[in-house]
N, C-alpha and C. Protein backbone atom coordinates (compact mmCIF):
# COMPACT_ATOMS: atom_id res chain seq x y z
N UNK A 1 16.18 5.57 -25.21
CA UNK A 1 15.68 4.24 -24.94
C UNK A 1 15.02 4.22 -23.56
N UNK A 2 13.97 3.57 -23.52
CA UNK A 2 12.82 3.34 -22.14
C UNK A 2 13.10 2.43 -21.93
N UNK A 3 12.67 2.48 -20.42
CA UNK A 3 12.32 0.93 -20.40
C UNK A 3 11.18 0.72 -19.47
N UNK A 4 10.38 -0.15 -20.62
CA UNK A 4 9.41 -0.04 -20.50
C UNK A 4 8.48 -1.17 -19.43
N UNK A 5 9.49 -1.75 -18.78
CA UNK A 5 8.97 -2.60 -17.63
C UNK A 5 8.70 -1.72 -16.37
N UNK A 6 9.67 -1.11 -16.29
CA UNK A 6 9.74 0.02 -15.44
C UNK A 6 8.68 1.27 -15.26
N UNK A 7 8.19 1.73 -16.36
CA UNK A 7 6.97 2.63 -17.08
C UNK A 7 5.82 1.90 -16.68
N UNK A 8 5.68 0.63 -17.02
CA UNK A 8 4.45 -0.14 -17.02
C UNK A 8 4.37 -0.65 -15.31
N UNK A 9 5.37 -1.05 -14.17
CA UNK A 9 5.05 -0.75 -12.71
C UNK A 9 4.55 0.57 -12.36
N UNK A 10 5.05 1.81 -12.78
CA UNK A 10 4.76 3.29 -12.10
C UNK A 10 3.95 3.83 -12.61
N UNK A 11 2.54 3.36 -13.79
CA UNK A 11 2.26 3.13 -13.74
C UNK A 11 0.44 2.48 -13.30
N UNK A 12 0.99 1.25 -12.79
CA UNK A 12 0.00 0.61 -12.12
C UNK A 12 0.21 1.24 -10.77
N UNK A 13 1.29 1.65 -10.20
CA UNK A 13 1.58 2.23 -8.92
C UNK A 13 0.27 3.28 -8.98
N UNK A 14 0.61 3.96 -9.99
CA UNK A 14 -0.17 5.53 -10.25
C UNK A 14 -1.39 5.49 -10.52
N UNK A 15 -2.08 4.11 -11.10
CA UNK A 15 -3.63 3.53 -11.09
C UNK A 15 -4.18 3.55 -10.10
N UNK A 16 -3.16 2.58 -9.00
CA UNK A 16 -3.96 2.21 -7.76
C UNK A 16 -4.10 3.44 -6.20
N UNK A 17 -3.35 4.25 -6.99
CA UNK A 17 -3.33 5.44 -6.22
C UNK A 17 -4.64 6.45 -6.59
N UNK A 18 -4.84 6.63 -7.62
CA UNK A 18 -6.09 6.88 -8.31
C UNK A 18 -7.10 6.51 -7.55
N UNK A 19 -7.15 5.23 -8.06
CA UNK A 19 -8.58 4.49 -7.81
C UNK A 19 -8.77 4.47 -6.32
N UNK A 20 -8.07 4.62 -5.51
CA UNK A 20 -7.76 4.91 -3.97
C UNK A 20 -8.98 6.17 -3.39
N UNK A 21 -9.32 6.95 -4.28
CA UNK A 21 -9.78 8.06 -4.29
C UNK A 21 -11.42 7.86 -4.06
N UNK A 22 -12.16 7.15 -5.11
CA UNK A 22 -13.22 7.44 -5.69
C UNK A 22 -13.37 5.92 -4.55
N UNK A 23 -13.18 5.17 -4.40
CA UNK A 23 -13.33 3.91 -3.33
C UNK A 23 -13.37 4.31 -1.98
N UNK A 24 -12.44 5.22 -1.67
CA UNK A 24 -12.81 5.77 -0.49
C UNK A 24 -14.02 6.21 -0.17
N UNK A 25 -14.14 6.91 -1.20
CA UNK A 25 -15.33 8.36 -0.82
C UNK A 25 -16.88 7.25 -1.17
N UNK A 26 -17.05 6.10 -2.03
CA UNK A 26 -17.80 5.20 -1.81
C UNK A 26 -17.66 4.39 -0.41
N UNK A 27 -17.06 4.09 0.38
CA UNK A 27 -16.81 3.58 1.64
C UNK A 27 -17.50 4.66 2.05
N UNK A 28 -17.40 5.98 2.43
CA UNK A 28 -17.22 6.55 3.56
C UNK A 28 -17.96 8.21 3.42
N UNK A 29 -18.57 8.51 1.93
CA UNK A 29 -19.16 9.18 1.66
C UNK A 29 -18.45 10.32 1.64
N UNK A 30 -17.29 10.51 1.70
CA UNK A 30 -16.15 11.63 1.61
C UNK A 30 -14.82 11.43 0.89
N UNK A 31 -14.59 12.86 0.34
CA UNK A 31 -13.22 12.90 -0.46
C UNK A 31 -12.43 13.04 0.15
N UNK A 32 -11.09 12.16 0.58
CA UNK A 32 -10.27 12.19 0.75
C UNK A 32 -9.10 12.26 -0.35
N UNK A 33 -7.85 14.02 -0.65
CA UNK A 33 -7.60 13.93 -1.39
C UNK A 33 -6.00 13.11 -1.23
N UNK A 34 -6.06 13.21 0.14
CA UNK A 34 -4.83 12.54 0.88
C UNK A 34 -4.58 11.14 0.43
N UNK A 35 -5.62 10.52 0.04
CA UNK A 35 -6.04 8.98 -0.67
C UNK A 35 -4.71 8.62 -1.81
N UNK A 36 -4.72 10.01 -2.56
CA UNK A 36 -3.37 9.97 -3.92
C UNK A 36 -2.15 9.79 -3.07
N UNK A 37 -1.71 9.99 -2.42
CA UNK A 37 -0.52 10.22 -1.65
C UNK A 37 -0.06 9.11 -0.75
N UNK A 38 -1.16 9.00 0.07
CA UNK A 38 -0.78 8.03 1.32
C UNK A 38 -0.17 6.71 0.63
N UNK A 39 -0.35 5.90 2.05
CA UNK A 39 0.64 4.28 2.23
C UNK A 39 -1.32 4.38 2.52
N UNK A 40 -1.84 2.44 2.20
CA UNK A 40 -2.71 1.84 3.04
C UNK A 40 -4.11 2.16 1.96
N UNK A 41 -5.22 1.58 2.27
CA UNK A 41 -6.13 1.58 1.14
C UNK A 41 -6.31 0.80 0.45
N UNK A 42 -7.15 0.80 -0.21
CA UNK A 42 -7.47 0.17 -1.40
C UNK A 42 -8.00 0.21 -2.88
N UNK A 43 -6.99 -0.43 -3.49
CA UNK A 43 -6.30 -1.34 -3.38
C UNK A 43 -4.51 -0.83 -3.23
N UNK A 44 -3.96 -1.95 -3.11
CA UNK A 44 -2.71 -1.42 -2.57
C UNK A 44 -1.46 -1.04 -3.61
N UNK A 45 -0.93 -0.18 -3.85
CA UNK A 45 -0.01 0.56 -5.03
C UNK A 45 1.33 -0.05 -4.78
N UNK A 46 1.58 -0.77 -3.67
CA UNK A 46 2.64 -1.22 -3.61
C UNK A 46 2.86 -2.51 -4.78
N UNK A 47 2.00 -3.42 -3.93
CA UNK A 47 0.88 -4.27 -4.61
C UNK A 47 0.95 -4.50 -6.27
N UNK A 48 0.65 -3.38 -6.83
CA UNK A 48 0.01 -3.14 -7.77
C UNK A 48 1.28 -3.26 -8.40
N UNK A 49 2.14 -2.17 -8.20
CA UNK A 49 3.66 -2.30 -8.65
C UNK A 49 4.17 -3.32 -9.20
N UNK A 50 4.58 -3.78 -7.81
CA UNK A 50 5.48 -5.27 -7.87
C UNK A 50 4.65 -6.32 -8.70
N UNK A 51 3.66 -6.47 -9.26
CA UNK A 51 2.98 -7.42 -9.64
C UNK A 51 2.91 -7.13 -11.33
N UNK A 52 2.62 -6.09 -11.79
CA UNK A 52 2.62 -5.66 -12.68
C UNK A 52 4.58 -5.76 -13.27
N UNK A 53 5.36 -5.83 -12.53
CA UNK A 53 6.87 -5.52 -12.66
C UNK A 53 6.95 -7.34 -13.33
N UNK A 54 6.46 -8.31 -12.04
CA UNK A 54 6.60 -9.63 -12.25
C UNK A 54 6.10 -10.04 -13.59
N UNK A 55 4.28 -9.83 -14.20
CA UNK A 55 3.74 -10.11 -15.23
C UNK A 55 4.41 -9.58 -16.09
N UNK A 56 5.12 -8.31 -16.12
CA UNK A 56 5.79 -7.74 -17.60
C UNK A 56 6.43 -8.71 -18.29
N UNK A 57 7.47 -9.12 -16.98
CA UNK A 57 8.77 -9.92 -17.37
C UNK A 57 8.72 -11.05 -17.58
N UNK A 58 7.24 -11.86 -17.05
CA UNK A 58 6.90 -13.45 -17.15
C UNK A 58 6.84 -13.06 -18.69
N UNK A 59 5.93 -12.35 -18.82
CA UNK A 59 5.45 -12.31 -20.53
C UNK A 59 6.31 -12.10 -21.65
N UNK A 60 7.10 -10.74 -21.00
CA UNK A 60 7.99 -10.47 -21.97
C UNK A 60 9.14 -11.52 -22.21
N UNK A 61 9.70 -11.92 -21.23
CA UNK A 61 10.76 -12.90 -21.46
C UNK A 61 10.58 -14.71 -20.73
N UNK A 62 9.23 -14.42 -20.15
CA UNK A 62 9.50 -16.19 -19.68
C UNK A 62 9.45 -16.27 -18.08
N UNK A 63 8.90 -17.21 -17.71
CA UNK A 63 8.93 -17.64 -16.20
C UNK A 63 10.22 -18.46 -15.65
N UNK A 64 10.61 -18.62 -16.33
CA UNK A 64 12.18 -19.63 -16.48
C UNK A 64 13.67 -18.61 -16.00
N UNK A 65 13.35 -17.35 -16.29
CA UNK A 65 14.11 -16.11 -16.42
C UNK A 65 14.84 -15.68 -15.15
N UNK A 66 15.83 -15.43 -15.02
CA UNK A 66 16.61 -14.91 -13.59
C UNK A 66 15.94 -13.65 -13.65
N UNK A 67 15.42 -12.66 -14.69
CA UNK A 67 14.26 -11.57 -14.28
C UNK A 67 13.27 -11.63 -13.83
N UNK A 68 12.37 -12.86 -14.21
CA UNK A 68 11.31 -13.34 -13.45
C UNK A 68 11.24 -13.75 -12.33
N UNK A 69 12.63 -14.33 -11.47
CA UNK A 69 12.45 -14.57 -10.54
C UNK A 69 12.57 -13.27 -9.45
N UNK A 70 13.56 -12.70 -9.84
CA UNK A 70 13.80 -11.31 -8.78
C UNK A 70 13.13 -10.53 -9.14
N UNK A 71 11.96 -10.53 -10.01
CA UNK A 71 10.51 -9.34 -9.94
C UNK A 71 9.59 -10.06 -8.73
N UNK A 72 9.74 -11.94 -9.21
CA UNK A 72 8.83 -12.11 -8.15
C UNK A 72 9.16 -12.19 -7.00
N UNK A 73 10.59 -12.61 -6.73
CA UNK A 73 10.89 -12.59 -4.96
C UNK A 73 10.44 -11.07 -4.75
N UNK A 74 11.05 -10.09 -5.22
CA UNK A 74 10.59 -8.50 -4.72
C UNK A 74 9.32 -8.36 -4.44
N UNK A 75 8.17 -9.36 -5.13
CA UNK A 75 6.75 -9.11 -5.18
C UNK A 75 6.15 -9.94 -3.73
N UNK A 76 6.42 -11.05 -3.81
CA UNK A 76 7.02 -11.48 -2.23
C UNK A 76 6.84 -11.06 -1.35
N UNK A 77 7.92 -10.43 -1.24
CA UNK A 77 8.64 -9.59 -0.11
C UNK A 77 7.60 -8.26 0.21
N UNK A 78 7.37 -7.67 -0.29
CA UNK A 78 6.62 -6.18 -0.71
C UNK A 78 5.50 -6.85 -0.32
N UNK A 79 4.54 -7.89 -0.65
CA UNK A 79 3.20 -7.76 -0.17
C UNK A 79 3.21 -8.85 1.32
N UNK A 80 4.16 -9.26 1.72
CA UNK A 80 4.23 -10.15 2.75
C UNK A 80 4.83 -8.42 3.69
N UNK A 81 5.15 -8.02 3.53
CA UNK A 81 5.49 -6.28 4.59
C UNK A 81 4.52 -5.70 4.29
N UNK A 82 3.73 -5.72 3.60
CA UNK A 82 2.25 -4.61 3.43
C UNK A 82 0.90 -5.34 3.88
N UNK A 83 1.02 -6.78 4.12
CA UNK A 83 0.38 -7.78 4.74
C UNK A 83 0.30 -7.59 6.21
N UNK A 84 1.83 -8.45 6.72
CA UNK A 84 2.07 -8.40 8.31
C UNK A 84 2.90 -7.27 8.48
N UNK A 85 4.06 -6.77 8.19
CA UNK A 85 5.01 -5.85 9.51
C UNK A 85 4.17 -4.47 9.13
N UNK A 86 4.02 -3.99 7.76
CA UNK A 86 3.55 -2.64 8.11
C UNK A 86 2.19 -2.29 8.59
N UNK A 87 0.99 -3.57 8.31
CA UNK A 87 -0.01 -3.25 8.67
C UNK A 87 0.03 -3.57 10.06
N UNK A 88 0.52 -4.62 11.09
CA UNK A 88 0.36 -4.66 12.41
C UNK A 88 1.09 -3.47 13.03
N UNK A 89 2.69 -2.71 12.56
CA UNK A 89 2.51 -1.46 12.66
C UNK A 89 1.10 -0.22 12.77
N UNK A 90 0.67 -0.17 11.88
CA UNK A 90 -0.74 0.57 12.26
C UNK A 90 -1.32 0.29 12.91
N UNK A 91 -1.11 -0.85 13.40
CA UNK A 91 -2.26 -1.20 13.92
C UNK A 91 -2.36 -1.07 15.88
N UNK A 92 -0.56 -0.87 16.00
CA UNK A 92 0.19 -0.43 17.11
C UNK A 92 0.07 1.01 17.56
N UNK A 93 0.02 1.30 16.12
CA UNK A 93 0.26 3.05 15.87
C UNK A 93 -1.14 3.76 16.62
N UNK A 94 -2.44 2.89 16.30
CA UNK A 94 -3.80 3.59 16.79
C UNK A 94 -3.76 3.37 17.90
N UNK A 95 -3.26 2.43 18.56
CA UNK A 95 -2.54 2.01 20.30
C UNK A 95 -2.16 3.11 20.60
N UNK A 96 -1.09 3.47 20.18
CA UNK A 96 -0.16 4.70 20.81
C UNK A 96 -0.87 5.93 20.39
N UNK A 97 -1.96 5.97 19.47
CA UNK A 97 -2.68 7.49 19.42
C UNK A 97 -3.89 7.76 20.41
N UNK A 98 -4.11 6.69 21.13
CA UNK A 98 -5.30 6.46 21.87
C UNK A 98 -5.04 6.24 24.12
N UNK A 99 -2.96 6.78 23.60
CA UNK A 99 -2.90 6.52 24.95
C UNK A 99 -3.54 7.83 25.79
N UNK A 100 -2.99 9.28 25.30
CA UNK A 100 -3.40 10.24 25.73
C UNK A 100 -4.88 10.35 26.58
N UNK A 101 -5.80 9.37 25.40
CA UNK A 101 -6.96 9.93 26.30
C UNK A 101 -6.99 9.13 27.32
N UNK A 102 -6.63 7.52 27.38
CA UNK A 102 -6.78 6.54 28.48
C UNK A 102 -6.00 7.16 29.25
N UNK A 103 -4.88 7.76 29.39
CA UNK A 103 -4.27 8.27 30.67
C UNK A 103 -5.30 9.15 31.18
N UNK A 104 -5.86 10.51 30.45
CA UNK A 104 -6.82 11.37 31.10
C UNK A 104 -8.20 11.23 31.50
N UNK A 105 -8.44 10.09 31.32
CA UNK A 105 -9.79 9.21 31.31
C UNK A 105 -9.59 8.43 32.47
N UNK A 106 -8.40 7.56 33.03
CA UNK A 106 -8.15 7.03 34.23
C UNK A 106 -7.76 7.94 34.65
N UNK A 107 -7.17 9.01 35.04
CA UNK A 107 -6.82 10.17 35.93
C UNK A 107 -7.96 11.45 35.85
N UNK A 108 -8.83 10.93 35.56
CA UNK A 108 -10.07 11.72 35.87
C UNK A 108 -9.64 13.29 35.23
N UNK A 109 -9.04 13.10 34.03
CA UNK A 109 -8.50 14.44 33.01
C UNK A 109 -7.22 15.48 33.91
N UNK A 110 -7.08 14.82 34.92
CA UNK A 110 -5.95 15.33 35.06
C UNK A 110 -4.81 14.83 35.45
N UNK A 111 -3.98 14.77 34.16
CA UNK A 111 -2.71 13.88 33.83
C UNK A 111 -1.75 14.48 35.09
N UNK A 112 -1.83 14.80 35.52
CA UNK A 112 -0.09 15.76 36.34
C UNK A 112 0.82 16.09 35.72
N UNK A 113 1.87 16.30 35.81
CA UNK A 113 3.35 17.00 35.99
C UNK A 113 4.00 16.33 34.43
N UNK A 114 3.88 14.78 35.04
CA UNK A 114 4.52 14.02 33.90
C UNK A 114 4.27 13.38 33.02
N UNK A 115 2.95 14.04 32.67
CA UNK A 115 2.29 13.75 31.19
C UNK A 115 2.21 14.55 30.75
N UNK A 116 3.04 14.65 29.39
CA UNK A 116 2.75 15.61 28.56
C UNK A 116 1.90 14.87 27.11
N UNK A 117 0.71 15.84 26.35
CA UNK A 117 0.24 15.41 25.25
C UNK A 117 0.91 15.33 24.10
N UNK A 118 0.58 14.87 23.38
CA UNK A 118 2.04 14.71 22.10
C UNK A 118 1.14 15.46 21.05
N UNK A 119 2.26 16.15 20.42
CA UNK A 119 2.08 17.19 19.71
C UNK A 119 1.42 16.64 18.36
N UNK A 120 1.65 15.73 17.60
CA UNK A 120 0.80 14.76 16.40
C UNK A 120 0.86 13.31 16.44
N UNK A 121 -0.21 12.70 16.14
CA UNK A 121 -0.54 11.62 16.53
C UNK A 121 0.77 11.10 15.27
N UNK A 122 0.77 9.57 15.50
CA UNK A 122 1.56 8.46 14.17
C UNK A 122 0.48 8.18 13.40
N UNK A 123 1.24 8.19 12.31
CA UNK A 123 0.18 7.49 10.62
C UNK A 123 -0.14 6.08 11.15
N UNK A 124 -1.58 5.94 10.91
CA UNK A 124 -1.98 5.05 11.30
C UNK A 124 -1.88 3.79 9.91
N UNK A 125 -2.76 4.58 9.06
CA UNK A 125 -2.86 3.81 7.71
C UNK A 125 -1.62 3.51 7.22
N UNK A 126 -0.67 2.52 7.21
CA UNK A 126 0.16 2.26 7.09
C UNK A 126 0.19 0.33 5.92
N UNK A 127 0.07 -0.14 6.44
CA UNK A 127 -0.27 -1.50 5.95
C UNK A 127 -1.70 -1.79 5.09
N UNK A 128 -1.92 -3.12 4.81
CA UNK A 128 -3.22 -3.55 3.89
C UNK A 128 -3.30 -4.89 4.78
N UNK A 129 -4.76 -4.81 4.22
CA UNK A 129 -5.23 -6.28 4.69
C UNK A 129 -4.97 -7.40 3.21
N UNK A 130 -5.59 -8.14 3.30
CA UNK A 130 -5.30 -9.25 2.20
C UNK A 130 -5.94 -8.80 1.17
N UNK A 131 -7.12 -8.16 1.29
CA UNK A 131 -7.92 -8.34 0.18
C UNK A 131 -7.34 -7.17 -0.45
N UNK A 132 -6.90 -5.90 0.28
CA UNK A 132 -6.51 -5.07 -0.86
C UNK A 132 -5.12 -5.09 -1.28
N UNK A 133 -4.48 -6.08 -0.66
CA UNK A 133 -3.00 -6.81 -1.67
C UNK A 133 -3.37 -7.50 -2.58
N UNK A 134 -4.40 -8.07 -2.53
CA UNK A 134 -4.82 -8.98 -4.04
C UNK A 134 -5.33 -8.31 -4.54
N UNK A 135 -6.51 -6.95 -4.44
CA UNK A 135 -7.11 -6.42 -5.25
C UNK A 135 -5.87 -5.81 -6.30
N UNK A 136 -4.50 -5.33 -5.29
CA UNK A 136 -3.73 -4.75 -5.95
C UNK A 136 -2.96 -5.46 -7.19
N UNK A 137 -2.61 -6.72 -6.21
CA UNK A 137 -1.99 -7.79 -7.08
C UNK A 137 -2.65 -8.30 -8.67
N UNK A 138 -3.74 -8.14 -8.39
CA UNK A 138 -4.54 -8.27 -9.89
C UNK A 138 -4.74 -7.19 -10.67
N UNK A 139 -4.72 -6.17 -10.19
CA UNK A 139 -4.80 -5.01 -10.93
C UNK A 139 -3.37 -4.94 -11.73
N UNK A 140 -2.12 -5.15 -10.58
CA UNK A 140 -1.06 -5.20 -11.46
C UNK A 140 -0.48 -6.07 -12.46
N UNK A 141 -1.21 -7.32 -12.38
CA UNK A 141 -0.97 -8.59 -13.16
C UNK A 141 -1.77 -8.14 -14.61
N UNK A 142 -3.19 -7.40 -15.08
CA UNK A 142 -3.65 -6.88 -15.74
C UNK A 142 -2.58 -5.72 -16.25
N UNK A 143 -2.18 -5.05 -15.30
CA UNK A 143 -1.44 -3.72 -16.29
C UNK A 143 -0.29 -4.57 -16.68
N UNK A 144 0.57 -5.28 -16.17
CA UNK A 144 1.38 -5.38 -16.56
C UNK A 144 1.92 -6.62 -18.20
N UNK A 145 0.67 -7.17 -18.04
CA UNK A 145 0.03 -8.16 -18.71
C UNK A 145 0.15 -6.78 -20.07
N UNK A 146 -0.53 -6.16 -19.91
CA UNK A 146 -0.88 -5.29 -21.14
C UNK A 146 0.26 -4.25 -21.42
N UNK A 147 1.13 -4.41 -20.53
CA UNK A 147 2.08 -3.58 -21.05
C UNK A 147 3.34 -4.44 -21.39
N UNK A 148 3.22 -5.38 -21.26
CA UNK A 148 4.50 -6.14 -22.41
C UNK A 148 3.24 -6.54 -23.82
N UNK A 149 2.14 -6.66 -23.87
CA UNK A 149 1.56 -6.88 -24.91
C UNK A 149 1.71 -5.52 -25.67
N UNK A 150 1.48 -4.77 -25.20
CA UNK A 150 1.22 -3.19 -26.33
C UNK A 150 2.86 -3.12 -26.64
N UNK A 151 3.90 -3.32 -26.08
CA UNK A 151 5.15 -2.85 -25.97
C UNK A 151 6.09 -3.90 -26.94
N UNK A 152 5.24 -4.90 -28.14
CA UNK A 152 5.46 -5.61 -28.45
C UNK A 152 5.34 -5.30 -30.23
């Protein structure tokens, strides 16, 4: 026995990780294969998930449902942290990858004694902006839409 609410989030997870790919390399004229893997992008797999998890269960069993509600608080929660805390994280993170050179840039490249360079920068791409939480959010409302319909 499956279950197939579960199948039908991972998924849309695994769509928007995809499509992450071929959007990039239209942005930016390059393949990035790191695109499948990472946090950040667009559209967002978190996103995509949780939304697709919520539509299964509206459909399959009802908006009225104690399942419906804790797919959607989780959905919530998940794109309100991929919104504000993880994306202003990144957004801290390119702060702290950009101190190295401002120290050697005001010290005329030579840091002294008690600067040392750091050995790898922090993941920057971390968070989404709005539009690619909704791009995600609709993508997952579509899969998930269609996967309590086929699963029927």
């Amino acid at each position: 026995m499956s279950n197939r609410g579960l199948e039908t989030a991972l998924v849309a997870v695994g769509a928007a990780q995809v499509m992450k790919l071929p959007i990039h390399y239209c942005r930016t004229g390059k393949w990035d294969w790191k695109q499948l893997f990472g946090s950040g992008g667009m559209p967002s797999s978190h996103s995509s998930g949780v939304s697709a998890l919520a539509a299964y269960t509206a459909t399959k069993y009802g908006m009225k449902t104690p399942v419906f509600a804790i797919a959607s608080m989780l959905g919530i929660i998940v794109m309100y942290d991929a919104m504000n805390i993880r994306r202003h994280a990144g957004e801290i993170a390119i702060q702290v990858n950009d101190l190295d050179e401002d120290v050697e840039r005001l010290t005329g490249n030579h840091p002294g004694l008690f600067h040392k360079k750091r050995r790898s920068e922090l993941k920057e791409a971390l968070g989404h902006h709005p539009s690619e939480v909704a791009a995600g959010a609709l993508l997952g409302v579509l899969l998930g839409y269609a996967g309590a319909v086929i699963s029927e």
